[in-house]
PDB file of N, CA and C in Angstrom:
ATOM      1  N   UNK A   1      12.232  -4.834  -0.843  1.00  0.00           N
ATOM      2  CA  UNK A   1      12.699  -6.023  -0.152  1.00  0.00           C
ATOM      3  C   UNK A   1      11.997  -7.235  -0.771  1.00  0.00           C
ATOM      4  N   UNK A   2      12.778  -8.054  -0.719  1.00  0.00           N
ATOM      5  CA  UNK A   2      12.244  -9.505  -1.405  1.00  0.00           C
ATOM      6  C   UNK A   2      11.431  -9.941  -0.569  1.00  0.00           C
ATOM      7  N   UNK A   3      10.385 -11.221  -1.108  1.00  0.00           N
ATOM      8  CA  UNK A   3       9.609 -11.940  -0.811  1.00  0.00           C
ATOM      9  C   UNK A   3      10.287 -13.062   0.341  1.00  0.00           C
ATOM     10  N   UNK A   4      11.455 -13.672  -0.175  1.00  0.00           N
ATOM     11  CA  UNK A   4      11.844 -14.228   0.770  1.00  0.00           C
ATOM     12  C   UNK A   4      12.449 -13.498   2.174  1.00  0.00           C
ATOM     13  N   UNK A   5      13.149 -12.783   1.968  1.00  0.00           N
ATOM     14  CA  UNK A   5      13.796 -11.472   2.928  1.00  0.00           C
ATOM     15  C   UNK A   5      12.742 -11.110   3.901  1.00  0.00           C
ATOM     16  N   UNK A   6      11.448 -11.064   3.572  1.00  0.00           N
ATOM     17  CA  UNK A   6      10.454 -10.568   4.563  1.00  0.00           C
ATOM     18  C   UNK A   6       9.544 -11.636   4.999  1.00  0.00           C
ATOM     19  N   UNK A   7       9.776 -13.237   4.761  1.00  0.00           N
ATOM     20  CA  UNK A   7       9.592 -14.166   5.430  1.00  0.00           C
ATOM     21  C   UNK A   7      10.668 -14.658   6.155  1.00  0.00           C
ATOM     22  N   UNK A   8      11.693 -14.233   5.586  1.00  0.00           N
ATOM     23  CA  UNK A   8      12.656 -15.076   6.487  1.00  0.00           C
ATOM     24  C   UNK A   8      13.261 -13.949   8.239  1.00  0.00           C
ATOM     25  N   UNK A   9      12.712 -12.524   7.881  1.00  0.00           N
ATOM     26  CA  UNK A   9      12.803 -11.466   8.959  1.00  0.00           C
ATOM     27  C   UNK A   9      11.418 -12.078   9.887  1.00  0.00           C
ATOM     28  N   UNK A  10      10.095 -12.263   9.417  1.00  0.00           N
ATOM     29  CA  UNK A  10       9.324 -12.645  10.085  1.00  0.00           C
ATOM     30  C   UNK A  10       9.586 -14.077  10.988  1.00  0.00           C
ATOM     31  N   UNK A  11      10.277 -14.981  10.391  1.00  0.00           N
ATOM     32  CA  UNK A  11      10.543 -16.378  11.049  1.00  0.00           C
ATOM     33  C   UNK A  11      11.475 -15.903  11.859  1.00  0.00           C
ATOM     34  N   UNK A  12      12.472 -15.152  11.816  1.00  0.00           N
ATOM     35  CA  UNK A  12      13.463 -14.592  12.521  1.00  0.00           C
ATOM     36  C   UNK A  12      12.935 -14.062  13.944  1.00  0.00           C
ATOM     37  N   UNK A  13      11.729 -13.124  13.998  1.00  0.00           N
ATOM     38  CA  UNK A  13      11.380 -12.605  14.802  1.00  0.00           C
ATOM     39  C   UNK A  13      10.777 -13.605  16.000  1.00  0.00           C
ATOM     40  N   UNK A  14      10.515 -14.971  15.502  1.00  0.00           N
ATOM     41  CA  UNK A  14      10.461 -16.086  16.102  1.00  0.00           C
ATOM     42  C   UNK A  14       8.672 -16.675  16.015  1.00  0.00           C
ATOM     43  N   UNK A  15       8.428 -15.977  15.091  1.00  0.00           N
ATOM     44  CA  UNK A  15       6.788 -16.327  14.716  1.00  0.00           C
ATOM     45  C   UNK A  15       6.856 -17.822  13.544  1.00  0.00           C
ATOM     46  N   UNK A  16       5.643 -18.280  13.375  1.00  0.00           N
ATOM     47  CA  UNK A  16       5.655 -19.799  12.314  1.00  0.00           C
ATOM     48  C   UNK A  16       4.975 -19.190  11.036  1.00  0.00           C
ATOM     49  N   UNK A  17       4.683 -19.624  10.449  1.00  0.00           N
ATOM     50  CA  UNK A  17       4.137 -19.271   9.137  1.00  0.00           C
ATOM     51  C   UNK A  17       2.819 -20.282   8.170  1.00  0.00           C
ATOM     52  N   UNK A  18       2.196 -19.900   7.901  1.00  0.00           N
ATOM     53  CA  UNK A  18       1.261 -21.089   6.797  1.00  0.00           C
ATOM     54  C   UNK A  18       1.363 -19.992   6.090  1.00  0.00           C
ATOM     55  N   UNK A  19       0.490 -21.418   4.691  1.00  0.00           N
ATOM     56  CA  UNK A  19       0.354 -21.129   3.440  1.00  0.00           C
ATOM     57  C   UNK A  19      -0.644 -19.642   3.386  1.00  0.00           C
ATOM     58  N   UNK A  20      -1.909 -19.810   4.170  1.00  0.00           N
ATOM     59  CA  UNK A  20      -2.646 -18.923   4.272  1.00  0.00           C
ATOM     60  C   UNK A  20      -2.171 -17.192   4.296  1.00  0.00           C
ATOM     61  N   UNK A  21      -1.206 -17.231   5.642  1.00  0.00           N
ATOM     62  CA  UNK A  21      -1.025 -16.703   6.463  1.00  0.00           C
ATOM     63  C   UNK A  21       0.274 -15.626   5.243  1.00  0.00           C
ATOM     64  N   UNK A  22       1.093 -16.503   5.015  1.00  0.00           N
ATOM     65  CA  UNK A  22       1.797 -15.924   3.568  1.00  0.00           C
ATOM     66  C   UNK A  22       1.149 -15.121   2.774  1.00  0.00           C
ATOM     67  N   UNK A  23       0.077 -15.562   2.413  1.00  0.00           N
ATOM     68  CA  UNK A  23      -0.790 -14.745   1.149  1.00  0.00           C
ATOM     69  C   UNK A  23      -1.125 -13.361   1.953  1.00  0.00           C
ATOM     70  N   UNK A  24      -1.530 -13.279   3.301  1.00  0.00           N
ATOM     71  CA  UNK A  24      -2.698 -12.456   3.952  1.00  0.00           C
ATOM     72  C   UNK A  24      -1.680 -11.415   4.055  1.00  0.00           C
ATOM     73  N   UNK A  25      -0.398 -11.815   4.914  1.00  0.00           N
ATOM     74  CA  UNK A  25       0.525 -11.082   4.985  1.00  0.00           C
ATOM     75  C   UNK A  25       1.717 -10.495   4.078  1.00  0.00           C
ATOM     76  N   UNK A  26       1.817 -11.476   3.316  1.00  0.00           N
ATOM     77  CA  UNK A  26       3.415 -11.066   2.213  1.00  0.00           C
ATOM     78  C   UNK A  26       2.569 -11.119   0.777  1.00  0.00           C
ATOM     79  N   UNK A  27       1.396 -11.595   0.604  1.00  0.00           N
ATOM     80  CA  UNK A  27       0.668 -11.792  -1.004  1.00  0.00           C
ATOM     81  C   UNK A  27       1.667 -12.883  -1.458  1.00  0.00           C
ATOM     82  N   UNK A  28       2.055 -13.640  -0.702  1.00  0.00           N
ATOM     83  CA  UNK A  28       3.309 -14.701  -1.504  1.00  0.00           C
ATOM     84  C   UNK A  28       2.301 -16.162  -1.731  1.00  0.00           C
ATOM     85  N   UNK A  29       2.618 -16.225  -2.812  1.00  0.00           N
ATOM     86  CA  UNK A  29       1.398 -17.641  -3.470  1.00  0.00           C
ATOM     87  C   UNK A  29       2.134 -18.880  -3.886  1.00  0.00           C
ATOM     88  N   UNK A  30       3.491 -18.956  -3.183  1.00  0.00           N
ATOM     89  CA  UNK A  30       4.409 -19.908  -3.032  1.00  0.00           C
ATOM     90  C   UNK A  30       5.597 -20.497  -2.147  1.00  0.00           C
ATOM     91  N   UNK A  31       4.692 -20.200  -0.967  1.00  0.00           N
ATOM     92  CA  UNK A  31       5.793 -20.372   0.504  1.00  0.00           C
ATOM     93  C   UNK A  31       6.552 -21.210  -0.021  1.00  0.00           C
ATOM     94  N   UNK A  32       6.382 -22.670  -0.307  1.00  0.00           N
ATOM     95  CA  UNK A  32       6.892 -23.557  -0.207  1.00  0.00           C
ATOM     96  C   UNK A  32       8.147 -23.505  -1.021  1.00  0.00           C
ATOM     97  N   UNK A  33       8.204 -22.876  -2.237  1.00  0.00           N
ATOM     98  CA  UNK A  33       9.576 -22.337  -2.972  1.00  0.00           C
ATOM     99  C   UNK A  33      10.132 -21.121  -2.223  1.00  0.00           C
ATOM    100  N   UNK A  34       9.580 -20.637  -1.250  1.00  0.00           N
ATOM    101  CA  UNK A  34      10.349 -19.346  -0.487  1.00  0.00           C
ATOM    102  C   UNK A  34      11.160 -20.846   0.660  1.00  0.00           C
ATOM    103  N   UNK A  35      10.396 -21.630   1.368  1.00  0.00           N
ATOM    104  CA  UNK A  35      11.283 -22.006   2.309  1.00  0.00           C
ATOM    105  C   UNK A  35      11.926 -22.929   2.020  1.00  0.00           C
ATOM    106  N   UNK A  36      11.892 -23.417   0.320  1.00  0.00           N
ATOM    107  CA  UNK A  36      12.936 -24.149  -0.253  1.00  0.00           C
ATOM    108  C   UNK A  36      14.142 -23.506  -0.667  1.00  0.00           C
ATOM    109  N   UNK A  37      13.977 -22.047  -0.917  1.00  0.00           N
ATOM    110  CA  UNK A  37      15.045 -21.196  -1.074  1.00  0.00           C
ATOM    111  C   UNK A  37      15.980 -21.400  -0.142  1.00  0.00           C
ATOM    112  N   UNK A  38      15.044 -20.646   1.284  1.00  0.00           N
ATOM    113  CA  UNK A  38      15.321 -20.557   2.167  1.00  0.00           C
ATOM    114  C   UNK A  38      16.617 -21.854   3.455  1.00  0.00           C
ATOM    115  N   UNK A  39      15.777 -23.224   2.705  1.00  0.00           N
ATOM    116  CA  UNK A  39      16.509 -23.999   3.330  1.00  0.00           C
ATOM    117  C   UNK A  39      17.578 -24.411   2.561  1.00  0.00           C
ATOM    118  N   UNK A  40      18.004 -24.049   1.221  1.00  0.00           N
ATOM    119  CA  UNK A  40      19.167 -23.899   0.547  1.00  0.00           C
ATOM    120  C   UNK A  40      20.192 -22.998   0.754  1.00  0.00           C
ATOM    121  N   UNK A  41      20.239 -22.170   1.522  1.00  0.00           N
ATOM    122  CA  UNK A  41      20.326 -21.230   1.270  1.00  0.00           C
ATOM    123  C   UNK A  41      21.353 -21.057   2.930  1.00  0.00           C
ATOM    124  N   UNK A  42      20.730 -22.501   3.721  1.00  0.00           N
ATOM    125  CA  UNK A  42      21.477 -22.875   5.159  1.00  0.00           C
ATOM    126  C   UNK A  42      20.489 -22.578   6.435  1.00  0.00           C
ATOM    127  N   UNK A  43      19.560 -22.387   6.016  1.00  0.00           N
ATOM    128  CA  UNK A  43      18.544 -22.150   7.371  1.00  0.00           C
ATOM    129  C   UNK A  43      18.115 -22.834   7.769  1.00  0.00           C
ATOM    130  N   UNK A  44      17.558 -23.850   8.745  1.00  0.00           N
ATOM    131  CA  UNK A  44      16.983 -24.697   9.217  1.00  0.00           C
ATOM    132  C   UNK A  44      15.400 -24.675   9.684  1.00  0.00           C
ATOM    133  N   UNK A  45      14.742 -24.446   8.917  1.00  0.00           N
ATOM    134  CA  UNK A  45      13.624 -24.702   9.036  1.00  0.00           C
ATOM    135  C   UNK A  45      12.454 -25.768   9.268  1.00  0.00           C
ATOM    136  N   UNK A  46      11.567 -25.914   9.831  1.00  0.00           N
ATOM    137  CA  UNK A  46      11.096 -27.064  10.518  1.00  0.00           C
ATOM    138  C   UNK A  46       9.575 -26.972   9.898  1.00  0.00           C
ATOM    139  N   UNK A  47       8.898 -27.712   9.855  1.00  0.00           N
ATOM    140  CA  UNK A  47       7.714 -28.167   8.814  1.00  0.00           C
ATOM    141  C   UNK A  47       6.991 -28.804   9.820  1.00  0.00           C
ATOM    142  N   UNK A  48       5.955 -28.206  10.075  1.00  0.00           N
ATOM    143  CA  UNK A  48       4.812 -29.147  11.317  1.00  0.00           C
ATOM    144  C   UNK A  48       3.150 -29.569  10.460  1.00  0.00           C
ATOM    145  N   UNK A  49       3.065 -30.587   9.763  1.00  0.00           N
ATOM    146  CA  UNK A  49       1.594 -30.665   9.519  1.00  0.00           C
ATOM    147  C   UNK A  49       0.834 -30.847  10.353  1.00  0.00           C
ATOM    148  N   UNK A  50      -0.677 -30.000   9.971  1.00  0.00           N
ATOM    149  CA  UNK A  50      -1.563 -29.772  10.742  1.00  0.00           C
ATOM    150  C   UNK A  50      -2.782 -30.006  10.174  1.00  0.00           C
ATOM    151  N   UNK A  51      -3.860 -30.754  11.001  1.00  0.00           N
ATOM    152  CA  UNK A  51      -5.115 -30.914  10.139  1.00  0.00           C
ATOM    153  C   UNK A  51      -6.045 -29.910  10.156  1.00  0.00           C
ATOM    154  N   UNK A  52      -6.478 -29.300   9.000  1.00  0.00           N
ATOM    155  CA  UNK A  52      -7.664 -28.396   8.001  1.00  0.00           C
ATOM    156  C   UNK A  52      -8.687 -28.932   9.167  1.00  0.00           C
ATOM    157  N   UNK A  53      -9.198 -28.196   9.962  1.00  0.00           N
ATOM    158  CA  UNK A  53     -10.333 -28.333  10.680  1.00  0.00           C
ATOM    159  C   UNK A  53     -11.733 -27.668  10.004  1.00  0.00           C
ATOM    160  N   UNK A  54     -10.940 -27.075   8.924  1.00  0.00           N
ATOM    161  CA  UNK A  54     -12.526 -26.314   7.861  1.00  0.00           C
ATOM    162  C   UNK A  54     -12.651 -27.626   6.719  1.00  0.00           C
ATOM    163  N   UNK A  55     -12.584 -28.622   6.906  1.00  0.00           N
ATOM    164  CA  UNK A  55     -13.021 -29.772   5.770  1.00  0.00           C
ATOM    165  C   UNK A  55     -12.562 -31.190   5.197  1.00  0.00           C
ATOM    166  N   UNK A  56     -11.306 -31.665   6.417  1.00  0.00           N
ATOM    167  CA  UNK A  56     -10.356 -32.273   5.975  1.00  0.00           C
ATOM    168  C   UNK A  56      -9.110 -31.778   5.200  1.00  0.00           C
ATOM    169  N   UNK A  57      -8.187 -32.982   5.315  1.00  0.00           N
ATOM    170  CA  UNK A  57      -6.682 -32.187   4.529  1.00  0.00           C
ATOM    171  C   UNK A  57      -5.689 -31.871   5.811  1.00  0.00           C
ATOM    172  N   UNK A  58      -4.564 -31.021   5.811  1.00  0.00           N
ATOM    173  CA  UNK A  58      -4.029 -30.730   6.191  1.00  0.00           C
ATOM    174  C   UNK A  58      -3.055 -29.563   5.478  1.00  0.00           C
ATOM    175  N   UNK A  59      -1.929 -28.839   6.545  1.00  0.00           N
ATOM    176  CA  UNK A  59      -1.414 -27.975   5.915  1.00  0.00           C
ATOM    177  C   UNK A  59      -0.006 -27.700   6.772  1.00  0.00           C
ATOM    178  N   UNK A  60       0.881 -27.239   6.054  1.00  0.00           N
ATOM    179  CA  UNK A  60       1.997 -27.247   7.339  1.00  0.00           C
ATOM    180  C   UNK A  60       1.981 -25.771   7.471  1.00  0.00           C
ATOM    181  N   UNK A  61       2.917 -25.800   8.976  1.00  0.00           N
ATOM    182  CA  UNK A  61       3.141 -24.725   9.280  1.00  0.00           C
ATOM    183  C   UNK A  61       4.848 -24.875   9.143  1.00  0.00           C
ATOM    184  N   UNK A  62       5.628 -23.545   9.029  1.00  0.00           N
ATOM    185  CA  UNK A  62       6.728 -23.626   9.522  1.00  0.00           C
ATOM    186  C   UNK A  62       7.491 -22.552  10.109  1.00  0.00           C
ATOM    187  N   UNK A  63       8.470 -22.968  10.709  1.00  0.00           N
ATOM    188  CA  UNK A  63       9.395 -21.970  11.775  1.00  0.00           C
ATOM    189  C   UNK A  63      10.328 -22.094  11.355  1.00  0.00           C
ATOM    190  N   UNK A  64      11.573 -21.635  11.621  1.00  0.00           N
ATOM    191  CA  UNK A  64      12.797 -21.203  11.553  1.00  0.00           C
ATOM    192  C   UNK A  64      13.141 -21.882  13.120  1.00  0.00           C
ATOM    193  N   UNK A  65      14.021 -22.633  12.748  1.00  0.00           N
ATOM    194  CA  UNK A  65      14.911 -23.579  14.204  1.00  0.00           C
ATOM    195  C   UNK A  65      16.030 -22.947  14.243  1.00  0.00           C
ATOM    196  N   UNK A  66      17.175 -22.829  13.109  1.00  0.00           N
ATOM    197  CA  UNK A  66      18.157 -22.347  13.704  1.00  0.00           C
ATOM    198  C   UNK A  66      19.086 -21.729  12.214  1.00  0.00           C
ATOM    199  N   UNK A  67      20.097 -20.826  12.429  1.00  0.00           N
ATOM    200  CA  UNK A  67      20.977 -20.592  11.389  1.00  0.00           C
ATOM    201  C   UNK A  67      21.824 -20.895  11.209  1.00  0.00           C
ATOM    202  N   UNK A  68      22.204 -22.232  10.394  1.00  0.00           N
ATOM    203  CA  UNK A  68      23.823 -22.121  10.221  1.00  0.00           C
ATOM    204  C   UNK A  68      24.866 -21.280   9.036  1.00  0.00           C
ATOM    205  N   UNK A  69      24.438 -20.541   8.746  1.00  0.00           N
ATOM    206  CA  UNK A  69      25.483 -19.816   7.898  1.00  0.00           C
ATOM    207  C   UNK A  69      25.788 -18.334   8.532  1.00  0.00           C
TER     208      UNK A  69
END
């Protein structure tokens, strides 16, 4: 199963996702081209930045809002 396929089953299941959280779980070292796929692709995905409480910065999280295809 693809990389995207098993983020986009996880967002499905109605959970959010980070960058971190990608690696720990899927080893994927490029969410951000998975949920650019992803939002090409007709999914509606939603992008929440959040501030790095380990040092400054920030990081988004994202969910899956809705499907239109």
């Amino acid at each position: 199963m693809s990389t995207d396929t098993l983020i986009l089953n996880y967002l499905k299941q109605g959970n959010s996702i980070t960058q971190f959280e990608a690696i720990e779980l899927f080893r994927c070292y490029r969410l951000s081209a998975v949920i650019h796929r992803l939002r090409g692709a007709g999914y509606q995905i939603k992008s929440h930045r959040q501030p790095n409480t380990n040092g400054g910065g920030a990081f988004s999280r994202y969910e899956l809002d809705e499907v239109l295809v």
